[in-house]
Protein backbone atom coordinates (compact mmCIF):
# COMPACT_ATOMS: atom_id res chain seq x y z
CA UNK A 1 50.46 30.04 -131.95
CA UNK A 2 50.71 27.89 -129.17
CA UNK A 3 47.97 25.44 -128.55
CA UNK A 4 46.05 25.93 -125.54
CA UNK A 5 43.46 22.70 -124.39
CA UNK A 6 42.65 25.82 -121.78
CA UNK A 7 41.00 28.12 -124.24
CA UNK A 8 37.69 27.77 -122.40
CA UNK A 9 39.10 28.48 -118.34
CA UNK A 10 38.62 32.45 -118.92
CA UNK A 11 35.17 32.23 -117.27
CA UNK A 12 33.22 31.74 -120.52
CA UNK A 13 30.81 29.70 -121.57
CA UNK A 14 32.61 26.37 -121.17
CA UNK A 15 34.35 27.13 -117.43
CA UNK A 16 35.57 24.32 -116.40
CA UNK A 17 33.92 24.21 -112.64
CA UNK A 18 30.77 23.97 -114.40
CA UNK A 19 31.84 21.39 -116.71
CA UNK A 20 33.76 19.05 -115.26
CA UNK A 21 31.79 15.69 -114.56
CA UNK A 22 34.76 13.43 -114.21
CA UNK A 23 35.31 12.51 -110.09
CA UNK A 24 38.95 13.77 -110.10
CA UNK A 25 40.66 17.51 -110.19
CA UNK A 26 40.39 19.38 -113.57
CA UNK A 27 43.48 18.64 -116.14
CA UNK A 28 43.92 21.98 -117.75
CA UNK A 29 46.73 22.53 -120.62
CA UNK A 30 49.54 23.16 -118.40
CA UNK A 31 49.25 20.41 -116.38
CA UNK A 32 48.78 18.13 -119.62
CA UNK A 33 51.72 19.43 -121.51
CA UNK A 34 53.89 18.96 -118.64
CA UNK A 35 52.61 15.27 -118.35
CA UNK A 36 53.17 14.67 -121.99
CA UNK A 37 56.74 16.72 -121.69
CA UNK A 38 57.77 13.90 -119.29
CA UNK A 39 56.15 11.12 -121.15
CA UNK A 40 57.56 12.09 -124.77
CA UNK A 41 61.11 10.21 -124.66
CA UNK A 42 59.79 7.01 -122.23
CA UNK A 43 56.23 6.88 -123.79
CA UNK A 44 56.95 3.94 -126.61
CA UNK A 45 58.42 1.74 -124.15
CA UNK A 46 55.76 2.09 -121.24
CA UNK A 47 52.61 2.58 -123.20
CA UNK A 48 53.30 0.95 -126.60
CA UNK A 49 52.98 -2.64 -126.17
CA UNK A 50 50.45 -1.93 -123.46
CA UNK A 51 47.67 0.00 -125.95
CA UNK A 52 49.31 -1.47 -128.86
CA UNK A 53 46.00 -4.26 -129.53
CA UNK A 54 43.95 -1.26 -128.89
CA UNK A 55 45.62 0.86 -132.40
CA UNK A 56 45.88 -2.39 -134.41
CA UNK A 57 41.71 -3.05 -133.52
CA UNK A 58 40.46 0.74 -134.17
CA UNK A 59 42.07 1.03 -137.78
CA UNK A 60 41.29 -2.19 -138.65
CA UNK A 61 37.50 -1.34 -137.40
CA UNK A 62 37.65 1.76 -139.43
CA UNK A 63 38.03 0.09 -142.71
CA UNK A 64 39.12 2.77 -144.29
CA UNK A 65 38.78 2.99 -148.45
CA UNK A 66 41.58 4.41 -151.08
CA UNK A 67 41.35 8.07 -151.58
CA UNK A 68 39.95 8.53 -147.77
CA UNK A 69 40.83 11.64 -145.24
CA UNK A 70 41.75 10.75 -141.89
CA UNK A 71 42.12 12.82 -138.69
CA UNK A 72 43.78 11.54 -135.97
CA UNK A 73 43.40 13.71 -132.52
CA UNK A 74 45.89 13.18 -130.10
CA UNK A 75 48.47 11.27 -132.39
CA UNK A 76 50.98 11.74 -129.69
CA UNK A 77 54.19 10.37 -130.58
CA UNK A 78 52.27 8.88 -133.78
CA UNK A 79 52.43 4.75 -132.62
CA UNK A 80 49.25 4.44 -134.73
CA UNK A 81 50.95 5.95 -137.90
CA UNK A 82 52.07 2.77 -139.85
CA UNK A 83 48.65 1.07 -139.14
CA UNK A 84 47.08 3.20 -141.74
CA UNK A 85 46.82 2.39 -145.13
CA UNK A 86 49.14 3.60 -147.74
CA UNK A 87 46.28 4.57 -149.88
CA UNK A 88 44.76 6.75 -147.66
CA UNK A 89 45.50 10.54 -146.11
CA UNK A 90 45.77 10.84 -142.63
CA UNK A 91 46.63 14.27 -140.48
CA UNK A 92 47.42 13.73 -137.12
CA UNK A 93 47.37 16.74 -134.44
CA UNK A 94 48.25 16.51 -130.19
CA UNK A 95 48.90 19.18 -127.62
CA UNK A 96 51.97 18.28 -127.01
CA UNK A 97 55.12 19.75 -129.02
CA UNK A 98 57.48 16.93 -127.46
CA UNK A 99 55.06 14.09 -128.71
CA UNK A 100 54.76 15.38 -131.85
CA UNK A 101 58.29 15.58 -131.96
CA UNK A 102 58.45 11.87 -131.85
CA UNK A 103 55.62 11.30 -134.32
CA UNK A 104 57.74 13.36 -137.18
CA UNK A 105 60.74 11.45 -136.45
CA UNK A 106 58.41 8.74 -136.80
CA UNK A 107 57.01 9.22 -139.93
CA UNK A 108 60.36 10.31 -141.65
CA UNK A 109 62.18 7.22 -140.29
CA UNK A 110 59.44 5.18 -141.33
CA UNK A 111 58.82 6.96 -144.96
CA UNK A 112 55.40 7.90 -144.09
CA UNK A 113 54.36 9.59 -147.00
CA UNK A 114 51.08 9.13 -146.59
CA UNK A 115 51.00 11.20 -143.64
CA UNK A 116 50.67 14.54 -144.89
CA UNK A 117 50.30 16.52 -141.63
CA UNK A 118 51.13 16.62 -138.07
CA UNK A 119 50.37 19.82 -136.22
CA UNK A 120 49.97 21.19 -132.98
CA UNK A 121 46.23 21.88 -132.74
CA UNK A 122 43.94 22.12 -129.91
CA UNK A 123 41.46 19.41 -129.70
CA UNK A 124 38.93 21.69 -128.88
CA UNK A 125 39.39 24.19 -131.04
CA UNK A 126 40.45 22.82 -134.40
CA UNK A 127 41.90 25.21 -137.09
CA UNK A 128 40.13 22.52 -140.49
CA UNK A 129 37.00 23.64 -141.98
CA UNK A 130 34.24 22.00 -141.90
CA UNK A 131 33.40 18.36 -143.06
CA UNK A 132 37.08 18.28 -143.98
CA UNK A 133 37.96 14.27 -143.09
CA UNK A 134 35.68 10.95 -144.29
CA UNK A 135 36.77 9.40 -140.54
CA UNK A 136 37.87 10.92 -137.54
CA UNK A 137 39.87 8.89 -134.39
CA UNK A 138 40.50 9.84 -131.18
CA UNK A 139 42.85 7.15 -129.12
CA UNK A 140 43.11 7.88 -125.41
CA UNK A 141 41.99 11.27 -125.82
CA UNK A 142 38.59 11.37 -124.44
CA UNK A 143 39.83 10.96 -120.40
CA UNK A 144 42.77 13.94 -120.91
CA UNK A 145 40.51 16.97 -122.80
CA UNK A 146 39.29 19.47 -120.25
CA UNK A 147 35.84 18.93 -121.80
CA UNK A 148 34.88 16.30 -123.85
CA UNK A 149 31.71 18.00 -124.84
CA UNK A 150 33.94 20.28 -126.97
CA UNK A 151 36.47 17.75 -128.09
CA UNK A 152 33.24 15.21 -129.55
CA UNK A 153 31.34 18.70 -130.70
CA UNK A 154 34.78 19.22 -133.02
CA UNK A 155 35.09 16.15 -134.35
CA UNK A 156 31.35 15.83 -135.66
CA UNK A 157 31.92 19.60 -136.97
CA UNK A 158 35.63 18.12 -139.08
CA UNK A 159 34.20 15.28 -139.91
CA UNK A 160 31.54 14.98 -143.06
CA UNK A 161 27.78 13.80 -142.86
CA UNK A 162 27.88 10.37 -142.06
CA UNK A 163 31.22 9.64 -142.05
CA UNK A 164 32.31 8.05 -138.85
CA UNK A 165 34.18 9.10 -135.65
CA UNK A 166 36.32 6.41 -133.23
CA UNK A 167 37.47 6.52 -129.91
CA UNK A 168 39.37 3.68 -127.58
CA UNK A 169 40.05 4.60 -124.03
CA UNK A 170 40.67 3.16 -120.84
CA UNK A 171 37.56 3.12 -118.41
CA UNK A 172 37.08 2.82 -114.81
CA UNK A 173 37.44 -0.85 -113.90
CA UNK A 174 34.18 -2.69 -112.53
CA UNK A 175 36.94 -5.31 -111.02
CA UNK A 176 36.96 -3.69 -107.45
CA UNK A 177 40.67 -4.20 -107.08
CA UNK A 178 41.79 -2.75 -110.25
CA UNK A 179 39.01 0.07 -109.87
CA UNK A 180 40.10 0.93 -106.32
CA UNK A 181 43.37 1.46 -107.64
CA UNK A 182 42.45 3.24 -110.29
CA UNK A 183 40.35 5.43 -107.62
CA UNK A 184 43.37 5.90 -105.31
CA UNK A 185 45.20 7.70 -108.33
CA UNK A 186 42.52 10.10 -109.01
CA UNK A 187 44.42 12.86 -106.53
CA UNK A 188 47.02 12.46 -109.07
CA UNK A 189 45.44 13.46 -112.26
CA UNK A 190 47.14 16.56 -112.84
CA UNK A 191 50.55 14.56 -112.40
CA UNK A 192 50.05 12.08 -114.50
CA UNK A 193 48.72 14.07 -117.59
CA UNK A 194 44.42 11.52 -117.68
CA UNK A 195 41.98 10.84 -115.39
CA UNK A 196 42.50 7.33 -114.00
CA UNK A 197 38.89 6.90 -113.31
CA UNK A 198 37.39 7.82 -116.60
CA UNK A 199 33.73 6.00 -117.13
CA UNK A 200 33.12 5.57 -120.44
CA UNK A 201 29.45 5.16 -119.97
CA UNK A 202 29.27 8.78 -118.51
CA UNK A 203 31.35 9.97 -121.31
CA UNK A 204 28.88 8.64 -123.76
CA UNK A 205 26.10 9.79 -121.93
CA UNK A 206 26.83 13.40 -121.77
CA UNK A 207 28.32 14.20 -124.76
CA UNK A 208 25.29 12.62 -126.92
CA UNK A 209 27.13 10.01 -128.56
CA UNK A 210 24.70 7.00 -130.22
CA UNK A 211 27.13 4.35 -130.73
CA UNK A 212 26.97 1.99 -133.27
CA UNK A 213 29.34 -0.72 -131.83
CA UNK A 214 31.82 -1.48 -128.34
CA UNK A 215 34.21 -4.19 -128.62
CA UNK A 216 36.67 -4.52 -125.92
CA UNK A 217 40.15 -4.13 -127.85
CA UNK A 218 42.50 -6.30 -124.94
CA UNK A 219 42.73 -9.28 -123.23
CA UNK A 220 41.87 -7.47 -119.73
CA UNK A 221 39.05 -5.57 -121.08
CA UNK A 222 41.07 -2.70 -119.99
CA UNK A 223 40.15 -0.80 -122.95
CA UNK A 224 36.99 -0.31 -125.14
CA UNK A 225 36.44 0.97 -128.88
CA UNK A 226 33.32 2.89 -129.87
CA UNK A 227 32.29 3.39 -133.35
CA UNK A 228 29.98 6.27 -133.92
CA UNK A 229 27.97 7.79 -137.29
CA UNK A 230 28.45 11.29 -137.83
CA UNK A 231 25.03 12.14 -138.08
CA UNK A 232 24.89 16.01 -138.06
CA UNK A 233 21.91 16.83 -136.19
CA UNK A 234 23.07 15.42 -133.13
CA UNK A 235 25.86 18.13 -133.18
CA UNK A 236 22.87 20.46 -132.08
CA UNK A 237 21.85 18.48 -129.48
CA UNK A 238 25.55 18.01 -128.30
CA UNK A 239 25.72 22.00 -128.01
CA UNK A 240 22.57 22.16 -126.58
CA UNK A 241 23.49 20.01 -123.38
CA UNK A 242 26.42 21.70 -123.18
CA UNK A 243 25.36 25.02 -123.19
CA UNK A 244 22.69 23.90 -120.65
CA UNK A 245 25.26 21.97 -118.26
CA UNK A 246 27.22 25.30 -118.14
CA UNK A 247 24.28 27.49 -117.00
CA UNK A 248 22.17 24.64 -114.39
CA UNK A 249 25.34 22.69 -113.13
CA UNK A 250 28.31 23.21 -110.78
CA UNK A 251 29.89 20.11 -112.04
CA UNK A 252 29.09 16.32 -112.07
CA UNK A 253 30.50 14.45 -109.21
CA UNK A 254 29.51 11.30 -110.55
């Protein structure tokens, strides 16, 4: 079955015109796919070095022990892949067929073995069971989801009681140059598959998070990593503001 980062546009409880709190126009799975569709072949070479610091910091922050599960969402075209241990598990999933694409021919030219999955799988929506992963990573995922409510909600479900989820992401620039910039592409969200003014503090804010650490991961301070426990009853309280956004709030215009 195809995966679908739309599932929740069919007027139900996560609509998106009552859930998007991001400043720029809603991303849903077409438009992402046929970002990623154009990135797929060109994506090593113009984001690879770029976010490269950013992989090498998160895995190395995750520490992860022999035996471990890993979950990667949004592998893309899998960049992150030979960072992991060898001793380890990790299953990567993305949206996008044409990324993943990349990330097997990745792995096999690579001998990956430790990679024991990569699947198309909606971030939102994940086919594991519960508690199924010790540590859970989401890189430059958290500004393309149509709801990041329901992308942190999954994770904390996948993931097992206190393990520990990641993210890195971009976030709107305080530098008013680079942040006006990055506010002039906001009409072109849709086209170019993220949303270019992503805050990270208003992404923690509203999906619950409690993070344990932030460390800027480059030498701009372009990008941030956030380290979080997966402490279960906050995946109530997650729900809970989400299912309350959805019924007081037409959207967040930040």
């Amino acid at each position: 079955m195809k995966a679908d980062y739309g599932l929740f546009n069919r007027g139900g409880l996560f609509a998106t015109d009552r859930l998007t709190f991001r400043r720029g126009g809603h991303l849903d799975n077409g438009a992402i796919e046929r970002a990623y569709r154009r990135y797929a072949r060109f994506y090593d070479l113009f984001f690879g070095a770029i976010f490269q610091p950013g992989r090498k910091a998160i895995v190395e922050r995750m520490a992860c022990a022999p035996g471990e599960r890993i979950l990667e969402v949004g592998v893309g075209t899998g960049l992150s892949l030979p960072l992991y241990p060898k001793d380890v598990t990790v299953t990567g999933i993305d949206i996008s067929r044409d990324m993943l694409a990349q990330a097997h021919a990745r792995k096999i030219r690579e001998q990956l073995d430790n990679v024991v999955s990569l699947s198309l799988m909606d971030a939102e929506e994940m086919a594991f069971e519960d508690n199924s992963f010790d540590r859970v990573v989401a890189m430059h995922v958290a500004s393309v989801v149509p709801h990041p409510e329901r992308l942190v909600a999954e994770m904390r479900r996948v993931c097992k009681p206190n393990g520990h989820l990641f993210f890195v992401n971009h976030s709107h620039s305080s530098n008013p140059v680079v942040g006006g910039i990055e506010s002039l592409l906001v009409p072109l969200s849709r086209q170019l598959g993220f949303h270019p003014d992503f805050s990270l503090e208003h992404f923690l804010d509203e999906t619950g998070l409690v993070a344990m650490s932030t460390q800027p991961v480059d030498l701009l301070d372009f990008c941030t990593m956030v380290e979080v426990r997966n402490n279960k009853k906050f995946k109530a309280v997650s729900l809970a503001k989400v299912m309350a956004t959805s019924h007081g709030q037409d959207g967040w215009a930040g």
